[in-house]
Each structure stands twice: as structure tokens, then as C-alpha cells.
PDB file of N, CA and C in Angstrom:
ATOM      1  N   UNK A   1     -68.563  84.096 134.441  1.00  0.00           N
ATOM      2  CA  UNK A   1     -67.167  84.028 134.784  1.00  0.00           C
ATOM      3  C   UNK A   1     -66.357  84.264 133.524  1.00  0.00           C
ATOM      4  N   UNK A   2     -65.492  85.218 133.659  1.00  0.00           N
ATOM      5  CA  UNK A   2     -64.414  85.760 132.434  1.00  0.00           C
ATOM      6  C   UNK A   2     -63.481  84.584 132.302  1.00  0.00           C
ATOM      7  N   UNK A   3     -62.755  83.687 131.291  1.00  0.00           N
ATOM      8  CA  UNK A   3     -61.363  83.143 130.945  1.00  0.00           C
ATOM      9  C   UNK A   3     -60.393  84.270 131.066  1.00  0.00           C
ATOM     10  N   UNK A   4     -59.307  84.051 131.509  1.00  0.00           N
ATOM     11  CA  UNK A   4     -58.277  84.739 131.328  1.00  0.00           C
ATOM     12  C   UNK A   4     -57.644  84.792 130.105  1.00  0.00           C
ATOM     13  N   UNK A   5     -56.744  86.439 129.397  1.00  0.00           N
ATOM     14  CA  UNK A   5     -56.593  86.311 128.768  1.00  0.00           C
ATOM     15  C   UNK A   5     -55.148  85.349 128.549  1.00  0.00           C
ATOM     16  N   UNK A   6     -54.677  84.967 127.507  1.00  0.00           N
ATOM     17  CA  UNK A   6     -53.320  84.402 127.573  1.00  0.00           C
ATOM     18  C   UNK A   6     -52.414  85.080 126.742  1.00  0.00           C
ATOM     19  N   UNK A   7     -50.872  85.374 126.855  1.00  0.00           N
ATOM     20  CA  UNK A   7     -50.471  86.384 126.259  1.00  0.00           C
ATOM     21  C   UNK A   7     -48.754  85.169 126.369  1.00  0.00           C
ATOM     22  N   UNK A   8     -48.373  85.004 125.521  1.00  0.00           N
ATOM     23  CA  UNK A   8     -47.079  84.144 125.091  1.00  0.00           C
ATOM     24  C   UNK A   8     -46.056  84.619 124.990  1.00  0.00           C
ATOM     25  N   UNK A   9     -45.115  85.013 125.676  1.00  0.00           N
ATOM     26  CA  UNK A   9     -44.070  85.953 125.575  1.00  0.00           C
ATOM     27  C   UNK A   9     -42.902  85.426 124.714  1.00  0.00           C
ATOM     28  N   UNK A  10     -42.740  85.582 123.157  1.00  0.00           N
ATOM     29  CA  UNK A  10     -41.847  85.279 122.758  1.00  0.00           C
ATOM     30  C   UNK A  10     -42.021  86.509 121.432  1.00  0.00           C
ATOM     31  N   UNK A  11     -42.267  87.447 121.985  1.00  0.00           N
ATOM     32  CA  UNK A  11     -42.316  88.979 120.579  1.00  0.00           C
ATOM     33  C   UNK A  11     -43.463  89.519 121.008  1.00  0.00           C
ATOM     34  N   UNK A  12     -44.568  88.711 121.492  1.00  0.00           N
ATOM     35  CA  UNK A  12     -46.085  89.492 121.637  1.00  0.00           C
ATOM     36  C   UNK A  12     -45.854  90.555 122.661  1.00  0.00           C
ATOM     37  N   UNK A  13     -46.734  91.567 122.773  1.00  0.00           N
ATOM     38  CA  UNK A  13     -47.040  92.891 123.584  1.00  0.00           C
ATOM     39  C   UNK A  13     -48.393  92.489 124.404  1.00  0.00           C
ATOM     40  N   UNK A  14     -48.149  92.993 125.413  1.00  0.00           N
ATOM     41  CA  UNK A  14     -49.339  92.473 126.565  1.00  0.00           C
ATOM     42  C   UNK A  14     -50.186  94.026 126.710  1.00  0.00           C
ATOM     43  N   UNK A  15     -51.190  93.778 127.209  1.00  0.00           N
ATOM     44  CA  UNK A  15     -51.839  95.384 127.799  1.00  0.00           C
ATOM     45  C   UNK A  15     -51.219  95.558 128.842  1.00  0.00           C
ATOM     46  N   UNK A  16     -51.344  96.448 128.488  1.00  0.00           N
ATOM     47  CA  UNK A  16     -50.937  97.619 129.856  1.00  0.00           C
ATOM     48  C   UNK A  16     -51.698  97.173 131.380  1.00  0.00           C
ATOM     49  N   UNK A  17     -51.161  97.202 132.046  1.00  0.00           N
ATOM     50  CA  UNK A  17     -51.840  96.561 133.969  1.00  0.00           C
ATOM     51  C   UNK A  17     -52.491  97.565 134.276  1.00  0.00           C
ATOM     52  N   UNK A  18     -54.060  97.754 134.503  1.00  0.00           N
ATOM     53  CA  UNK A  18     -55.167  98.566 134.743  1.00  0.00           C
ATOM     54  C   UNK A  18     -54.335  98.825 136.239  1.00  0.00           C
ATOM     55  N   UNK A  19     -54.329 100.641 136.617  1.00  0.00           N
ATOM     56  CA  UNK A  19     -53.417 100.891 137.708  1.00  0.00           C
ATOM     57  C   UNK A  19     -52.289 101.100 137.979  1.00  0.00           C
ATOM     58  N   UNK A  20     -51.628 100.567 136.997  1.00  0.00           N
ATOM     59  CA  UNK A  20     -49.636 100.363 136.722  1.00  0.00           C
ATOM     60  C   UNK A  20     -49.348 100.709 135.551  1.00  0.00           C
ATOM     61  N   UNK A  21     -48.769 101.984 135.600  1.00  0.00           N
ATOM     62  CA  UNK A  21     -48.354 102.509 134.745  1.00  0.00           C
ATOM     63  C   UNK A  21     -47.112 101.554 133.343  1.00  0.00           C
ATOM     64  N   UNK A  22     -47.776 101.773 132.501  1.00  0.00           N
ATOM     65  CA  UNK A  22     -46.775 100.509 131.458  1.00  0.00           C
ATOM     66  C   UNK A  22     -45.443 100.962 131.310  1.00  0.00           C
ATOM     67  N   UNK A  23     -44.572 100.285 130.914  1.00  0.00           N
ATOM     68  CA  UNK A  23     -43.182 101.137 130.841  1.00  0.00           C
ATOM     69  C   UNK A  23     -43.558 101.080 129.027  1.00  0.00           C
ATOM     70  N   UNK A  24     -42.767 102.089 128.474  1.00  0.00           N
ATOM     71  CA  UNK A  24     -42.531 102.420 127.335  1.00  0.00           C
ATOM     72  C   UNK A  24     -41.416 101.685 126.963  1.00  0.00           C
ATOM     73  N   UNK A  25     -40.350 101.757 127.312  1.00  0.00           N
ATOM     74  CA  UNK A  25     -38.810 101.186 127.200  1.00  0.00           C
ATOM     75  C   UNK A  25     -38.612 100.276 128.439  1.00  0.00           C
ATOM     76  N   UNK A  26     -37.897  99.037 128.604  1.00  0.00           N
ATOM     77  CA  UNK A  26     -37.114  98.419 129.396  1.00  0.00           C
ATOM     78  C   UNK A  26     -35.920  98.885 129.085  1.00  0.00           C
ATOM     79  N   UNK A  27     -35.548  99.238 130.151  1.00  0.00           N
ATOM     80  CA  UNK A  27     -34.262  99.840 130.993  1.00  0.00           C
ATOM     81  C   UNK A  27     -33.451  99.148 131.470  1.00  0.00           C
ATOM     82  N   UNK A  28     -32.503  98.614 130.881  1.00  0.00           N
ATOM     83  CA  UNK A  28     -31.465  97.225 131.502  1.00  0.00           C
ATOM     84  C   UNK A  28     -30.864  97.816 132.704  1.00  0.00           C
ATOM     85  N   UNK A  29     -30.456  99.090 132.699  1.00  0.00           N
ATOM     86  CA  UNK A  29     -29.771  99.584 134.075  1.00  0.00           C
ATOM     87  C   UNK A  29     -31.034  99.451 135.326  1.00  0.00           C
ATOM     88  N   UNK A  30     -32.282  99.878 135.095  1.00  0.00           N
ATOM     89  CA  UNK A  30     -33.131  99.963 136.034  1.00  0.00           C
ATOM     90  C   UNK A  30     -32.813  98.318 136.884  1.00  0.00           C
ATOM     91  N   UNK A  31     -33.712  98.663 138.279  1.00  0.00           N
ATOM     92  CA  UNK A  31     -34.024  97.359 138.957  1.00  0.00           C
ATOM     93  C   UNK A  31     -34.770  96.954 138.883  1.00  0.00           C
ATOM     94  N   UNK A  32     -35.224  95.438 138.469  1.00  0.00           N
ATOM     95  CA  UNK A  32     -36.645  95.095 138.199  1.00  0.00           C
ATOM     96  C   UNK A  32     -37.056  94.061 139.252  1.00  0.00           C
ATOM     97  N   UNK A  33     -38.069  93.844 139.283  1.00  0.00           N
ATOM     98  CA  UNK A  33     -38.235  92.626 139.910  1.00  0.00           C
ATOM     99  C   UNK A  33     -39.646  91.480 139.721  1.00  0.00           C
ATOM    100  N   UNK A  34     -40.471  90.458 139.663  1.00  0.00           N
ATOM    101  CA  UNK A  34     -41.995  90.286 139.583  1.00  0.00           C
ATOM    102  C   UNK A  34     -42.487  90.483 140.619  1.00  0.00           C
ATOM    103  N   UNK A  35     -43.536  90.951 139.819  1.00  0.00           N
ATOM    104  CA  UNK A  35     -44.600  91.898 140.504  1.00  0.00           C
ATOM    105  C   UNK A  35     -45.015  91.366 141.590  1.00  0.00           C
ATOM    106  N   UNK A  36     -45.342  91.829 142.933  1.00  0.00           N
ATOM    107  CA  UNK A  36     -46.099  91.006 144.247  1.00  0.00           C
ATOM    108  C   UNK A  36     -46.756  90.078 144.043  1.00  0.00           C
ATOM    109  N   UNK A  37     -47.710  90.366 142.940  1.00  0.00           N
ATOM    110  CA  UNK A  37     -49.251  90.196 142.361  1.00  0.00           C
ATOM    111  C   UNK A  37     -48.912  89.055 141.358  1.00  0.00           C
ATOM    112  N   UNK A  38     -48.040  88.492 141.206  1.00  0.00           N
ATOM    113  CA  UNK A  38     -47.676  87.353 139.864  1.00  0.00           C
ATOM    114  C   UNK A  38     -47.126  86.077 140.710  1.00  0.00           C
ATOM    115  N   UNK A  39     -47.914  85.501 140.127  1.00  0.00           N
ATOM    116  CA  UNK A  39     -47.134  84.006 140.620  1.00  0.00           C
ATOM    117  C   UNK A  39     -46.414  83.642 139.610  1.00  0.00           C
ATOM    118  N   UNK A  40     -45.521  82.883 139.706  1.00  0.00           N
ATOM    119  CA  UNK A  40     -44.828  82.201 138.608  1.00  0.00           C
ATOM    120  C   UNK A  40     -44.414  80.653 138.866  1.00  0.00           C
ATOM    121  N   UNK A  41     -45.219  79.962 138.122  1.00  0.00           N
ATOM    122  CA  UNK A  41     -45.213  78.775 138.374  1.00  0.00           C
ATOM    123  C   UNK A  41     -44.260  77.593 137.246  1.00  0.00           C
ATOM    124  N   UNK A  42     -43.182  77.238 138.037  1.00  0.00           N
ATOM    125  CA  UNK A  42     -42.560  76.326 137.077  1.00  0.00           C
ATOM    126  C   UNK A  42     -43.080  75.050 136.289  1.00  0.00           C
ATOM    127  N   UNK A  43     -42.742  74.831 134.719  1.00  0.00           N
ATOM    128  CA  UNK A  43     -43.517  73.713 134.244  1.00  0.00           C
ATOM    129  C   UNK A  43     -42.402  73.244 133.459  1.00  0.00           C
ATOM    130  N   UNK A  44     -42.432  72.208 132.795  1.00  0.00           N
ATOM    131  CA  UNK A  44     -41.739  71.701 131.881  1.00  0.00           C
ATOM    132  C   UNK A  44     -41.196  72.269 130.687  1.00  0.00           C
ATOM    133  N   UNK A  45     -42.004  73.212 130.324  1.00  0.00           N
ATOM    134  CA  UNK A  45     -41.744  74.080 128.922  1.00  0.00           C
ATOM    135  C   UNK A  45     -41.574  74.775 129.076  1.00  0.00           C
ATOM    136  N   UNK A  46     -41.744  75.373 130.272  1.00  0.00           N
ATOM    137  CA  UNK A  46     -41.187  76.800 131.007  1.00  0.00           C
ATOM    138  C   UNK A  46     -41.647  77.537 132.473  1.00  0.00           C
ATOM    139  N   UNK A  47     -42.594  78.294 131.691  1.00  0.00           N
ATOM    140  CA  UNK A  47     -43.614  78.550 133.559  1.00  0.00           C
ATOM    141  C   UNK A  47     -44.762  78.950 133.059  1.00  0.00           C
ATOM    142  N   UNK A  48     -45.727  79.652 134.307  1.00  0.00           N
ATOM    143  CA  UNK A  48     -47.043  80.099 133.533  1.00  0.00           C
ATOM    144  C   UNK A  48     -46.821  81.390 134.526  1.00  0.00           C
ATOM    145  N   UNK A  49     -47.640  82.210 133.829  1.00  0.00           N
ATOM    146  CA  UNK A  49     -47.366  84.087 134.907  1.00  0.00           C
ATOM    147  C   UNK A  49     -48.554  83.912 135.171  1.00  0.00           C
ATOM    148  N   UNK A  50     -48.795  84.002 136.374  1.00  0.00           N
ATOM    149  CA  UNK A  50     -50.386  84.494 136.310  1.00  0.00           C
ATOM    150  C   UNK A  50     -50.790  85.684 137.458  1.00  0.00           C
ATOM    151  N   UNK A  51     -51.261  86.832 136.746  1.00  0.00           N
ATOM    152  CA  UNK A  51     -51.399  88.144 137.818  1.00  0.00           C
ATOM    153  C   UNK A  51     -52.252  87.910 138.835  1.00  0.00           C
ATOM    154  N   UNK A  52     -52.792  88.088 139.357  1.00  0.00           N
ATOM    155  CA  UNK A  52     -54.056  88.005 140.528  1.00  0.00           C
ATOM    156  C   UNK A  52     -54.712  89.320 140.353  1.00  0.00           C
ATOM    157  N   UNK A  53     -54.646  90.907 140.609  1.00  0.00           N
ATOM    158  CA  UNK A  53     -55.095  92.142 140.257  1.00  0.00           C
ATOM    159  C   UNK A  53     -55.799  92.097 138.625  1.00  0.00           C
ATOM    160  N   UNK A  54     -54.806  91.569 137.365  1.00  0.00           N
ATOM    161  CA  UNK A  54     -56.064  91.328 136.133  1.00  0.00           C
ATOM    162  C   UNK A  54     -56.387  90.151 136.091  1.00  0.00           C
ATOM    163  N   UNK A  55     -55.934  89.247 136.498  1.00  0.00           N
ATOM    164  CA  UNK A  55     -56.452  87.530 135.978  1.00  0.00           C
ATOM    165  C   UNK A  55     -55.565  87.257 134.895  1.00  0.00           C
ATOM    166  N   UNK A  56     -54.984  87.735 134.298  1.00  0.00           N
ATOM    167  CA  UNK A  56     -53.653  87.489 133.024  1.00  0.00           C
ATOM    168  C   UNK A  56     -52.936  86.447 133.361  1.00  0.00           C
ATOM    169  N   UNK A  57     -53.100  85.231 132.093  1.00  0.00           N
ATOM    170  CA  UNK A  57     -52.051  84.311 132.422  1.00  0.00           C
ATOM    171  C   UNK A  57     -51.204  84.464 130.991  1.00  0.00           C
ATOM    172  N   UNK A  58     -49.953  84.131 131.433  1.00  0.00           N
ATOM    173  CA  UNK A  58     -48.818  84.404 130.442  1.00  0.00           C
ATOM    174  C   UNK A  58     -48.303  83.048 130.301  1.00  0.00           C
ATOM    175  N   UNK A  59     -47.463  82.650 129.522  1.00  0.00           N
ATOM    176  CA  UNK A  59     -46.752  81.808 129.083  1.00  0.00           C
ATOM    177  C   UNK A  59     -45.113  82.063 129.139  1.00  0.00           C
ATOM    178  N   UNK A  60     -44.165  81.570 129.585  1.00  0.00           N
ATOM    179  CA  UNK A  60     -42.892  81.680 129.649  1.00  0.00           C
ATOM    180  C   UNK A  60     -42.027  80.489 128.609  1.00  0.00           C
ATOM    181  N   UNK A  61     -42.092  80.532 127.348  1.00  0.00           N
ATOM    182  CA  UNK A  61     -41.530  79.005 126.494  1.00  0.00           C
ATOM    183  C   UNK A  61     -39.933  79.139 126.769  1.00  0.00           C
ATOM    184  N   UNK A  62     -39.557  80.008 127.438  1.00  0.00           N
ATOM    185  CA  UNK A  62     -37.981  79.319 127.703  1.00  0.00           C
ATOM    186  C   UNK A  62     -37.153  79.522 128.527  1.00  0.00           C
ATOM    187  N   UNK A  63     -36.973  78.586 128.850  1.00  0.00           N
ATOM    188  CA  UNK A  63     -36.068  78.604 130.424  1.00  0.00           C
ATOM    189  C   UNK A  63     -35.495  79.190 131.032  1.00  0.00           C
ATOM    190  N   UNK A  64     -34.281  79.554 129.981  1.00  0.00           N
ATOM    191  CA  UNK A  64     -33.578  81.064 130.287  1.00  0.00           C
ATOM    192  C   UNK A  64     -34.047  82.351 130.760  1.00  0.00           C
ATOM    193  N   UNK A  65     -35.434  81.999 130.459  1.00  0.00           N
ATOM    194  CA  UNK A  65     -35.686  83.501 130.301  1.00  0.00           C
ATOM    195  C   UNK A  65     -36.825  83.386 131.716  1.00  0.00           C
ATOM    196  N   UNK A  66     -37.233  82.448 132.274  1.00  0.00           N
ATOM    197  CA  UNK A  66     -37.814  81.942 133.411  1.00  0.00           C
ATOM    198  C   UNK A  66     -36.644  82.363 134.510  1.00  0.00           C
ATOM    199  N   UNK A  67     -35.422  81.834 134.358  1.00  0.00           N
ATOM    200  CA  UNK A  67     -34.349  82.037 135.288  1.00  0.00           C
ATOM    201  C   UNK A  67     -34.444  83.461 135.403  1.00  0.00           C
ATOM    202  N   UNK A  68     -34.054  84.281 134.422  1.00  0.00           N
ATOM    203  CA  UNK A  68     -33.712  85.790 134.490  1.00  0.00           C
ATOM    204  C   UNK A  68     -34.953  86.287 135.561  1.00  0.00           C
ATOM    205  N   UNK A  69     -35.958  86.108 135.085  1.00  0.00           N
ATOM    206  CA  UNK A  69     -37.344  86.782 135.740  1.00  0.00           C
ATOM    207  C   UNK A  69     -37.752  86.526 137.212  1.00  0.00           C
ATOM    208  N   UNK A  70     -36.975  85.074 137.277  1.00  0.00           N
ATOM    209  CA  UNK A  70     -37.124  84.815 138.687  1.00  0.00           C
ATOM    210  C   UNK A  70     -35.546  85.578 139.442  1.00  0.00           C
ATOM    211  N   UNK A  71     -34.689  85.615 139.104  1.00  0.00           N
ATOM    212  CA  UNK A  71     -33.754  85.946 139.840  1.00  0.00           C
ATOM    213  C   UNK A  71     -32.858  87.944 139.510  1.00  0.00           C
ATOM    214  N   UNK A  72     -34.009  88.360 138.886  1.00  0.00           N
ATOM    215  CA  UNK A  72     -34.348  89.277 138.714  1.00  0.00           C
ATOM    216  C   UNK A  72     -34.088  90.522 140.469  1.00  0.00           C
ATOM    217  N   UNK A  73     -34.589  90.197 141.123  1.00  0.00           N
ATOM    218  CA  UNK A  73     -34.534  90.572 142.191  1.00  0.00           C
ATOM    219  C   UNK A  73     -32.846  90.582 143.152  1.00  0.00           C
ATOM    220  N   UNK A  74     -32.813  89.243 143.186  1.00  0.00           N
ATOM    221  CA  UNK A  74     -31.149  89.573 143.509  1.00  0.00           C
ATOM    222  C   UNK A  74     -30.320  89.987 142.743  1.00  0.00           C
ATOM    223  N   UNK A  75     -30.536  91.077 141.840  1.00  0.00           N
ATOM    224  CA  UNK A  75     -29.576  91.802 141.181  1.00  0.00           C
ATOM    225  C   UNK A  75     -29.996  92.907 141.515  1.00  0.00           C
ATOM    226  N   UNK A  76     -28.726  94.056 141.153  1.00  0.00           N
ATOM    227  CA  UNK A  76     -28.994  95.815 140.920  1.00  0.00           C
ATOM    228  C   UNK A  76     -29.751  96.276 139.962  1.00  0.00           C
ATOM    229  N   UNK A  77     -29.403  94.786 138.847  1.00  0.00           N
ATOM    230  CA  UNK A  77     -30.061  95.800 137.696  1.00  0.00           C
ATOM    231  C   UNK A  77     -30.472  94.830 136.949  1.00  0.00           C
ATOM    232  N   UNK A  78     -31.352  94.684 135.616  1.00  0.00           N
ATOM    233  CA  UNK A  78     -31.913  94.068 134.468  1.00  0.00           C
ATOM    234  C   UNK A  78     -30.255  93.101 133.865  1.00  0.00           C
ATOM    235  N   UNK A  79     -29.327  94.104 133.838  1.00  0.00           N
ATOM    236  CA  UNK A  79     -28.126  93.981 133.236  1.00  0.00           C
ATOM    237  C   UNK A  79     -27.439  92.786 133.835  1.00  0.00           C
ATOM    238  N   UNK A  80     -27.299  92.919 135.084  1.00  0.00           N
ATOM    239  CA  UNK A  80     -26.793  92.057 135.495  1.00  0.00           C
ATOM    240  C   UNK A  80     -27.343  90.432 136.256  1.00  0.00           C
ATOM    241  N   UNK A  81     -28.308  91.010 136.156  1.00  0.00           N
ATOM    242  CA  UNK A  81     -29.529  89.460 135.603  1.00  0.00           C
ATOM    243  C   UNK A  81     -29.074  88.833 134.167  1.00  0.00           C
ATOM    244  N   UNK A  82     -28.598  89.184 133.562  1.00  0.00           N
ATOM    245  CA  UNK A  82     -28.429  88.861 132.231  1.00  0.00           C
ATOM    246  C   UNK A  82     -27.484  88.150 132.170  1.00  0.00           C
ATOM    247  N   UNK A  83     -26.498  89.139 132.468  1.00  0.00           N
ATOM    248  CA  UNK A  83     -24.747  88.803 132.550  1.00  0.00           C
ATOM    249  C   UNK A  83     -24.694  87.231 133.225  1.00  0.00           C
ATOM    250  N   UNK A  84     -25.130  87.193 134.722  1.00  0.00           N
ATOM    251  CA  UNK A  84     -25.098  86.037 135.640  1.00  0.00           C
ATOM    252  C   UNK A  84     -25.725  84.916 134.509  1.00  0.00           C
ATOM    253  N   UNK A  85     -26.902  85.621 133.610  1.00  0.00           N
ATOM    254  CA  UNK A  85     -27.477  84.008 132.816  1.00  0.00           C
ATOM    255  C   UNK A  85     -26.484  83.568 131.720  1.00  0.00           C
ATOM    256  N   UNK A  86     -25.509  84.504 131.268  1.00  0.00           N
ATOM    257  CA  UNK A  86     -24.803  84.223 130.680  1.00  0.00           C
ATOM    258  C   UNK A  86     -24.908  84.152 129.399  1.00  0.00           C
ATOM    259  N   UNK A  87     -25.934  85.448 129.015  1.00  0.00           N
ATOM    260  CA  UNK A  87     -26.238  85.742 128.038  1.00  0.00           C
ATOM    261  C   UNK A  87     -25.957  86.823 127.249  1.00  0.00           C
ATOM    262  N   UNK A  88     -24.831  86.629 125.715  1.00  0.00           N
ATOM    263  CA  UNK A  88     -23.900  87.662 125.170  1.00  0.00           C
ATOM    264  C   UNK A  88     -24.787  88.493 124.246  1.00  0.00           C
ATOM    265  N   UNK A  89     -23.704  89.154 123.954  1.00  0.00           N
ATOM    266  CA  UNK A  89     -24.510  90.401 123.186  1.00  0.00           C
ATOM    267  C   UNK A  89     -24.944  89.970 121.849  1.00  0.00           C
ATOM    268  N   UNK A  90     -24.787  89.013 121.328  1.00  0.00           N
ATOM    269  CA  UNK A  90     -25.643  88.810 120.336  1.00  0.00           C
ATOM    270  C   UNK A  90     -27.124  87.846 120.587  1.00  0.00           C
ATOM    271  N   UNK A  91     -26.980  87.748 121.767  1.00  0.00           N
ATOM    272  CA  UNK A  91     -28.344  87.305 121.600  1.00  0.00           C
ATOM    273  C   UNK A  91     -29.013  88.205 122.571  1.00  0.00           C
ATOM    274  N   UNK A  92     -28.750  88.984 123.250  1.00  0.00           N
ATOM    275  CA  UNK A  92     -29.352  89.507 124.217  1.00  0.00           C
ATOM    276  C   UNK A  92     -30.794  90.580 123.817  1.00  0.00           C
ATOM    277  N   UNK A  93     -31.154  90.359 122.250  1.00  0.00           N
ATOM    278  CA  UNK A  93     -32.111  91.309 121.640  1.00  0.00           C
ATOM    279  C   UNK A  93     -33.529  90.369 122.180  1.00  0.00           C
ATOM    280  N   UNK A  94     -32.934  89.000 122.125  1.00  0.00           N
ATOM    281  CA  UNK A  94     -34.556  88.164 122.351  1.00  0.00           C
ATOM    282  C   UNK A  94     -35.187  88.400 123.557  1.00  0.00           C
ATOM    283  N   UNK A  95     -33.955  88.590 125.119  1.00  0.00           N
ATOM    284  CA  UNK A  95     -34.284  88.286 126.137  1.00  0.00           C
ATOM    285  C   UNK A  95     -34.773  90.258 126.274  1.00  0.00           C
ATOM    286  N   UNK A  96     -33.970  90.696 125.951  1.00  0.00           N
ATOM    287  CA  UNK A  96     -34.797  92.421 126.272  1.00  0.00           C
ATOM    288  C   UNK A  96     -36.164  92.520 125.642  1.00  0.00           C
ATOM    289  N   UNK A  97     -36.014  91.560 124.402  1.00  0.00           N
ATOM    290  CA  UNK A  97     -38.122  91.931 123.883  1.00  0.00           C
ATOM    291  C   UNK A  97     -38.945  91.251 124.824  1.00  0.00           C
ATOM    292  N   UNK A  98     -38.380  89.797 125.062  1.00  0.00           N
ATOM    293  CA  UNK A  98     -38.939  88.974 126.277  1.00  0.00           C
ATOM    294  C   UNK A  98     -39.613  90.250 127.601  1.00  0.00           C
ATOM    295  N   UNK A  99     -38.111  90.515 128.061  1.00  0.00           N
ATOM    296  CA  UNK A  99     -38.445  91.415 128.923  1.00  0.00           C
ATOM    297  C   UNK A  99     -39.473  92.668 129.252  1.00  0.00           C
ATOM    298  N   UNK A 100     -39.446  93.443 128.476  1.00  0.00           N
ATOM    299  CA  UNK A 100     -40.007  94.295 127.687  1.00  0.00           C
ATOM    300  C   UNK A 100     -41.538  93.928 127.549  1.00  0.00           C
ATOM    301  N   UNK A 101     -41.861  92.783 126.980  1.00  0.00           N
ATOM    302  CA  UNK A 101     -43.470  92.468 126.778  1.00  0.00           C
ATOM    303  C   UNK A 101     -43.664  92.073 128.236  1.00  0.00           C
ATOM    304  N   UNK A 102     -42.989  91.328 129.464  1.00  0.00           N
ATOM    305  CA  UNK A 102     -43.316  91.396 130.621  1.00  0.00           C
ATOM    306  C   UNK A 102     -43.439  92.570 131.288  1.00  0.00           C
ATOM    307  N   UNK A 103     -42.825  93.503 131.437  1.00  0.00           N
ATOM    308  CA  UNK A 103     -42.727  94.900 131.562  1.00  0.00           C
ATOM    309  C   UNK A 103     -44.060  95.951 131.435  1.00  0.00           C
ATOM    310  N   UNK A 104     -44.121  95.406 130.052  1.00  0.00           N
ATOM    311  CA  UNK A 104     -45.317  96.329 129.512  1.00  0.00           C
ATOM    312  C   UNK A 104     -46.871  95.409 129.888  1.00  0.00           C
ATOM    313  N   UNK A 105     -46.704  94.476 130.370  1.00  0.00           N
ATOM    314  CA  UNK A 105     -47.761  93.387 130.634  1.00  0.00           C
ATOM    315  C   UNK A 105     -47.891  93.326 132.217  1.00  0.00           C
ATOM    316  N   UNK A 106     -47.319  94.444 132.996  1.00  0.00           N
ATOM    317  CA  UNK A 106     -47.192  94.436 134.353  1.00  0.00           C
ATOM    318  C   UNK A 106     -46.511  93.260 135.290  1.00  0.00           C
ATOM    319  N   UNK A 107     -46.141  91.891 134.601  1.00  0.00           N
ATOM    320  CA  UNK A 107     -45.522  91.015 135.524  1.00  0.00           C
ATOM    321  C   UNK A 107     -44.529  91.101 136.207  1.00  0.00           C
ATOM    322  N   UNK A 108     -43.353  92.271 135.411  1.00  0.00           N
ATOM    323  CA  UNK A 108     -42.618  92.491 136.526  1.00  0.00           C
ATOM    324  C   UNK A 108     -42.522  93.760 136.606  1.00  0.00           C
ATOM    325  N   UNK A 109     -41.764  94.556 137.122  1.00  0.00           N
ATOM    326  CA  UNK A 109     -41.878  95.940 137.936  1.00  0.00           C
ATOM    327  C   UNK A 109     -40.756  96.454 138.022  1.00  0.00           C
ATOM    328  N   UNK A 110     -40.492  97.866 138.141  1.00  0.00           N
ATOM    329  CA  UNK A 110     -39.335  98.335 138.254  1.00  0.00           C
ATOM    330  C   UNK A 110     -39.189  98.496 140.228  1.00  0.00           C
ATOM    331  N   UNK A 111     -38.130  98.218 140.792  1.00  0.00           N
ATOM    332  CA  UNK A 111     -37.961  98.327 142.381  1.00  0.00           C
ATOM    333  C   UNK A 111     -37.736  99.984 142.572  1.00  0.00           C
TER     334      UNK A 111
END
């Protein structure tokens, strides 16, 4: 039996989702949403991702950025997931790398 790998989303880069093409760039205009295939389970420190298709469990250390990913879906766009969290342009570099290593780690998806 394999351990899953664990991948901490706070700067790290995930592999690419065997099947799902990785994005190169996150696209704040695009629509995103998590993936069918990901659970996301709320915890105290944040959440845990875990794919079902690779077995990948992720780590989510901050809240904010748990909110965005979950409510990701009722928006048009990446952008305005953001906006609603209420997150300005000077900080908005953490939550796009955030994004971005989920992205490229298959947890969430473009719609």
C-alpha cells in the first residue's frame, strides 16, 4: 500500500494530475472551481485536499484561502472570488501562488 503524497500549499508546486492537463498560468478572469474528484475537508488550521483519481493529500494552512477555494464556484471568475474575500491588491500575490499550486496540483479546475 502507497502513503499519499502531501503537498502544503503555501509557495510549494504540486505535480501535475496524471490525465489533467496542468495549467501553466492561473487565470484570475477564468472560472474555476474544485475538482469533482477532491474532497475538502474542514479542520482547525485550515482543511485537508484530498484527490481520489491520485491519492494526493494537500494541506490548506489558511482560512482565507479555504473560503476562496470553496466558494470558488459561485463566482464567474477567480477574480471575483477574491474581491467577495476581500482581498486587496497588495496582498493578492499570496492567494494567486496559493491558487496556482492548486491549479497546477489538479484540485481545482477551470469550468
Amino acid at each position: 500500500m502507497s502513503t499519499p503524497t502531501t503537498t502544503t500549499v503555501d509557495g510549494g508546486r504540486g505535480d501535475a494530475t496524471a490525465g489533467h492537463r496542468p495549467s501553466p498560468t492561473f487565470d484570475l478572469l477564468d472560472a474555476w472551481q474544485l475538482n469533482p474528484k477532491v474532497a475538502l475537508r474542514p479542520e482547525p488550521f485550515g482543511a485537508l485536499l484530498y484527490h481520489f483519481g491520485t491519492r494526493k493529500l494537500s494541506f490548506l494552512k489558511n482560512l482565507v484561502v479555504v473560503d476562496i477555494v470553496a466558494s470558488l464556484a459561485d463566482h464567474p471568475n477567480a477574480e471575483a472570488a477574491l474581491l467577495t474575500a476581500g482581498i486587496d491588491p497588495a496582498s493578492r500575490g499570496l492567494y494567486l501562488q496559493a491558487l496556482t499550486a492548486l491549479a497546477e496540483s489538479g484540485m481545482i479546475i477551470r469550468r
